[in-house]
Protein backbone atom coordinates (compact mmCIF):
# COMPACT_ATOMS: atom_id res chain seq x y z
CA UNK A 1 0.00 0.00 0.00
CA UNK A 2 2.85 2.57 0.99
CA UNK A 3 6.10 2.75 -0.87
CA UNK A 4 9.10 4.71 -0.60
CA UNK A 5 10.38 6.41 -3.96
CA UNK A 6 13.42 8.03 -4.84
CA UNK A 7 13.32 11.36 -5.51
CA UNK A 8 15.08 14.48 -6.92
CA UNK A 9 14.50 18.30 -6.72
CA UNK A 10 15.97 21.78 -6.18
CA UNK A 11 15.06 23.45 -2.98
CA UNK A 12 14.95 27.04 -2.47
CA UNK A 13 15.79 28.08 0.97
CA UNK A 14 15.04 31.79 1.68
CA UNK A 15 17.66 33.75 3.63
CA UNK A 16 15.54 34.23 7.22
CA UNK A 17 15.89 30.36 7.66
CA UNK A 18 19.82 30.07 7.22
CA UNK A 19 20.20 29.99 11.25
CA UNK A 20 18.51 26.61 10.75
CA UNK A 21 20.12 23.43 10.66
CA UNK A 22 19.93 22.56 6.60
CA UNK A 23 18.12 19.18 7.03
CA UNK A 24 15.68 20.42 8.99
CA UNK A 25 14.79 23.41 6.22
CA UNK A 26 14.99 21.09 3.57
CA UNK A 27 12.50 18.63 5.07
CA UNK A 28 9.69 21.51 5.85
CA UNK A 29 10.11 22.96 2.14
CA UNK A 30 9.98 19.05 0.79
CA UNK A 31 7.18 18.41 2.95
CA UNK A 32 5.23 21.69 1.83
CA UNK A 33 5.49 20.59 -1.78
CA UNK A 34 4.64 17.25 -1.23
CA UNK A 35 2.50 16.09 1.35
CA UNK A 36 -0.93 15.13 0.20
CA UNK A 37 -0.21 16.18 -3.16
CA UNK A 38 -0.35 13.53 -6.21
CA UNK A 39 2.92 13.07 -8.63
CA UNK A 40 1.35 11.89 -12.08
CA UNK A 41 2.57 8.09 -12.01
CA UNK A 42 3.73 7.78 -8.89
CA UNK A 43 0.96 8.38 -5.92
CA UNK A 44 -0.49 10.43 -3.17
CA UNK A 45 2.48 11.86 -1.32
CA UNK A 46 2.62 10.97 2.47
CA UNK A 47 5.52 12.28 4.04
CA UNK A 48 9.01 12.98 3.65
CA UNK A 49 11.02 9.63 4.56
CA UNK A 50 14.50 10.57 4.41
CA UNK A 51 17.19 12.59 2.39
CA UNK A 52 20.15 10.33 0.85
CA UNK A 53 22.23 13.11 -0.29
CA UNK A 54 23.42 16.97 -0.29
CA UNK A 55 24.50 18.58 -3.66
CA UNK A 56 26.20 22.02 -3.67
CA UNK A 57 24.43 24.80 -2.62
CA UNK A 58 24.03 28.05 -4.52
CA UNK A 59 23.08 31.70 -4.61
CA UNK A 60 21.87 32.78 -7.49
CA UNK A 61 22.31 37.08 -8.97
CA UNK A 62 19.09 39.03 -7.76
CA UNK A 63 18.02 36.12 -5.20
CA UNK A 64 19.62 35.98 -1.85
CA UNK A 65 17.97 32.44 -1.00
CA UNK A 66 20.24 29.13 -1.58
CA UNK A 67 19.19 26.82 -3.92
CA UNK A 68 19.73 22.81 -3.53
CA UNK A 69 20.00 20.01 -5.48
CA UNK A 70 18.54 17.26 -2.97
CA UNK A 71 18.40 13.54 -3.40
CA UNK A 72 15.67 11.85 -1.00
CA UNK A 73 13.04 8.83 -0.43
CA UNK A 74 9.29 10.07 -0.28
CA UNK A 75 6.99 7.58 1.73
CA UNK A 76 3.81 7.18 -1.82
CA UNK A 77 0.74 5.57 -1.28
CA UNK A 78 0.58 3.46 -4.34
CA UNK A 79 -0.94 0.22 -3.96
CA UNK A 80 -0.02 -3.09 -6.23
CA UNK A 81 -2.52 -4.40 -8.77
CA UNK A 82 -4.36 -7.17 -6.63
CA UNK A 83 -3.84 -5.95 -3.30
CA UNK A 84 -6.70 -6.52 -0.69
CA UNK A 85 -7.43 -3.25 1.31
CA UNK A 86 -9.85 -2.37 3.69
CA UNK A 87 -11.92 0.78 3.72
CA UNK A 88 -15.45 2.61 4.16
CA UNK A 89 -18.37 3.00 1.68
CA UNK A 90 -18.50 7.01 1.25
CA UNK A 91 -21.38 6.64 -0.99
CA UNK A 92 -23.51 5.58 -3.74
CA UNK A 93 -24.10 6.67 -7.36
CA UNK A 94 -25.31 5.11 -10.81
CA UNK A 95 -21.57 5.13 -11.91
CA UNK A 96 -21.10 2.51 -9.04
CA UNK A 97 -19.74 2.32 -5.12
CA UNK A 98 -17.01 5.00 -4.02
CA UNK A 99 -15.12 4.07 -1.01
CA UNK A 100 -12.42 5.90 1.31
CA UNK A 101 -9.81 5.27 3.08
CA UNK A 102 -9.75 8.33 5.17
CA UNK A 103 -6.55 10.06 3.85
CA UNK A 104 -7.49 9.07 0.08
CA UNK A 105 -11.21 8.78 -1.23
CA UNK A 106 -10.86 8.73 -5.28
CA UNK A 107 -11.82 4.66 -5.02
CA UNK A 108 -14.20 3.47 -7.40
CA UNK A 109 -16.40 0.05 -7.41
CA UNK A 110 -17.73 -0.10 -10.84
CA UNK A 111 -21.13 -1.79 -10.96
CA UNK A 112 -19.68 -4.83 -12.79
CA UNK A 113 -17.35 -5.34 -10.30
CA UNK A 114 -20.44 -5.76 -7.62
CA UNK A 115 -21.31 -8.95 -5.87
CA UNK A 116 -23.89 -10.25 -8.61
CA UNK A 117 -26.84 -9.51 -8.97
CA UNK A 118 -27.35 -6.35 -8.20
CA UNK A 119 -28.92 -3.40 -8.93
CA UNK A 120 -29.30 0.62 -8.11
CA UNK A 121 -31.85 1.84 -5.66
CA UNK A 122 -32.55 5.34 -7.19
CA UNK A 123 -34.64 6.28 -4.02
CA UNK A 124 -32.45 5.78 -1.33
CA UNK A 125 -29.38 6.38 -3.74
CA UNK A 126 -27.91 3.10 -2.76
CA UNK A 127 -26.87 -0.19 -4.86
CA UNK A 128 -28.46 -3.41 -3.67
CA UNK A 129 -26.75 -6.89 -3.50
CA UNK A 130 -29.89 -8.94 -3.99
CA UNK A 131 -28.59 -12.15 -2.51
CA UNK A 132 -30.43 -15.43 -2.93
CA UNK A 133 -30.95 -18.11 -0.82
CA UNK A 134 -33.13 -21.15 -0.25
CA UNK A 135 -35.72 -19.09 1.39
CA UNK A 136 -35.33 -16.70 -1.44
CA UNK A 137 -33.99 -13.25 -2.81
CA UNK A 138 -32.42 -10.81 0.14
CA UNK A 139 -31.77 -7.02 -0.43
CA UNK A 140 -28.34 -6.49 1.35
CA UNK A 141 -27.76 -2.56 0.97
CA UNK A 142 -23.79 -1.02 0.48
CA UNK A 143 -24.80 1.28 3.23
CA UNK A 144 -22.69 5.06 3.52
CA UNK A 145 -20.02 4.22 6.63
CA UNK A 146 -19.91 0.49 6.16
CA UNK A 147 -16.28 -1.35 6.47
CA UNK A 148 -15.80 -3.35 3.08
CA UNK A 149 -12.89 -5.00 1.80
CA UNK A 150 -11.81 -4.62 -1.64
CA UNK A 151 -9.41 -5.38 -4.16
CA UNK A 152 -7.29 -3.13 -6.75
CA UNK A 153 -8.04 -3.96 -10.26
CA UNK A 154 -6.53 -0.74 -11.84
CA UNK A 155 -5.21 2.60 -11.69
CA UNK A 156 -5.54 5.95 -13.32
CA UNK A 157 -3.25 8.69 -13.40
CA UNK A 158 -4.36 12.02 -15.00
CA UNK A 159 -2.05 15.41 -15.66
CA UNK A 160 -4.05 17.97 -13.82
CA UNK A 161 -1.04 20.47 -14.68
CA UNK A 162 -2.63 24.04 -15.24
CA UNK A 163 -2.28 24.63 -19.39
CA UNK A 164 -3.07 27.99 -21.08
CA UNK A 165 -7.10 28.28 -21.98
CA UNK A 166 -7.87 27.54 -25.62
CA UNK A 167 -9.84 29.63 -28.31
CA UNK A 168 -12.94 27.26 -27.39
CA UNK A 169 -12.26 27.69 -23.64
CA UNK A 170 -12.08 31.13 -23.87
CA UNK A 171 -15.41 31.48 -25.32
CA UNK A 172 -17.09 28.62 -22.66
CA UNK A 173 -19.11 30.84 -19.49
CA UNK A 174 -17.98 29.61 -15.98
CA UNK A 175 -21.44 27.79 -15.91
CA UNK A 176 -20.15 25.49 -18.47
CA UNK A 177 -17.11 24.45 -17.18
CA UNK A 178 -16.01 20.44 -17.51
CA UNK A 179 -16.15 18.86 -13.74
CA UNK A 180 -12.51 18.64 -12.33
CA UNK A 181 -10.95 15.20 -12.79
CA UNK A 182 -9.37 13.77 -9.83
CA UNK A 183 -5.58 13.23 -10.60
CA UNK A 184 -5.25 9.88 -9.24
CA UNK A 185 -7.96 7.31 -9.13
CA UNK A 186 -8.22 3.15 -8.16
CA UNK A 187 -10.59 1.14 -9.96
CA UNK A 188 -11.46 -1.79 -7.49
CA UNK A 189 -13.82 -4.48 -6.78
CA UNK A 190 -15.92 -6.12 -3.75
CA UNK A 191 -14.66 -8.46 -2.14
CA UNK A 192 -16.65 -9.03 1.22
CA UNK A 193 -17.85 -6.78 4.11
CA UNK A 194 -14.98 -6.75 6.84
CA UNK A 195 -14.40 -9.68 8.87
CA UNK A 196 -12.33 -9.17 11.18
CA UNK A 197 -10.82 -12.90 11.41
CA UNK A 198 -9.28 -12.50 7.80
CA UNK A 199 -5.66 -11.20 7.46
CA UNK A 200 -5.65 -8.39 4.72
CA UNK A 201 -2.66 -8.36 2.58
CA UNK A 202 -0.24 -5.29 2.83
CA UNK A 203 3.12 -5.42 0.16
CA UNK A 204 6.20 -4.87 1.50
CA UNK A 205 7.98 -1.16 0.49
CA UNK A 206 9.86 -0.67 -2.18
CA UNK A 207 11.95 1.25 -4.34
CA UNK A 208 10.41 2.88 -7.72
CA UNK A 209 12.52 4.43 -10.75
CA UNK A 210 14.51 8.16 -9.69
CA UNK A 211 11.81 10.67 -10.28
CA UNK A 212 13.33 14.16 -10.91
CA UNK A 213 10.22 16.71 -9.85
CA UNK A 214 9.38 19.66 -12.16
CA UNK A 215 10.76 23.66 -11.05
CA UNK A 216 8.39 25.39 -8.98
């Protein structure tokens, strides 16, 4: 579920905070980039883990603040294809069952990912399990709060970067607008309501590719 990736980026440290120790400056700047932010095919950012190495410093002409190149390991959320996780139903719409896990709630269950049958209650804005047995059919509703475990089936990663507007955006009213698109979203499916007596599965950290982050 959490990783730890290797990272690379210039940090800017502005003259007030030279009487600081170095690490510690470099860790609140990293941290204020970072945390809870998304890096397009990586993850959610969680925290600063450690820092592996200290380039050179500089001070650049017109800028009195020091500038350095830092090499560090970033602690990602970025769970493995297949991995069993455990989290709450935050609601319920016709596009299927969205689920958080508290820190991170762009989870999806698809409809065909559902226990089967089932369909969408468009009253109480709830999908149904209709679950048969030898007395017959039961409704078993994905209630809002309930603990469900469920298991990644996908991933999608979208560049939310700010671009310059178009000639068609420019001529689109704010009322028109497209809905934002969340920059990082799992695609997962039911597995079974939480039972406490069954281990969930949680991958070992690892080590991803050196990813050099963009200038401020």
């Amino acid at each position: 579920m959490f990783v730890l990736v290797e990272m690379v980026d210039t940090v800017r440290i502005p003259p007030w905070q030279f009487e600081r120790k170095l690490n510690d400056s470099i860790a609140e700047e990293l941290n204020k980039k970072l945390a809870n932010k998304v890096v397009y095919n990586v993850g959610l950012c969680i925290c600063l883990f450690d820092i592996t190495k200290l380039e050179d410093a500089y001070v650049f002409p017109g800028d009195g603040a020091s500038h350095t190149k830092v090499h560090f390991r970033y602690v990602v959320f970025h769970p493995f294809l297949d991995e069993i996780l455990i989290g709450k139903i935050k609601g319920c719409s016709p596009e299927g069952v969205h689920v958080s896990l508290g820190f991170f709630d762009d989870i999806l269950i698809p409809p065909e990912s559902l226990q089967q049958p089932a369909k969408f209650d468009e009253a109480e804005q709830v999908w149904v399990w209709e679950y048969e047995t030898e007395e017959g059919a039961h409704d078993l509703y994905m209630d809002t709060g309930e603990e469900i475990r469920f298991r990644v089936v996908d991933e999608s990663f979208v560049d939310t970067s700010p671009t310059g507007p178009s000639s068609a955006d420019a001529t689109t009213s704010s009322e028109e607008l497209p809905k934002k698109e969340a920059p990082y979203t799992l695609v997962v499916s039911f597995t079974a309501v939480m039972d406490p007596t069954v281990a969930v599965a949680v991958g070992p950290p690892l080590t991803l590719t050196e990813k050099t982050l963009p200038g401020p």
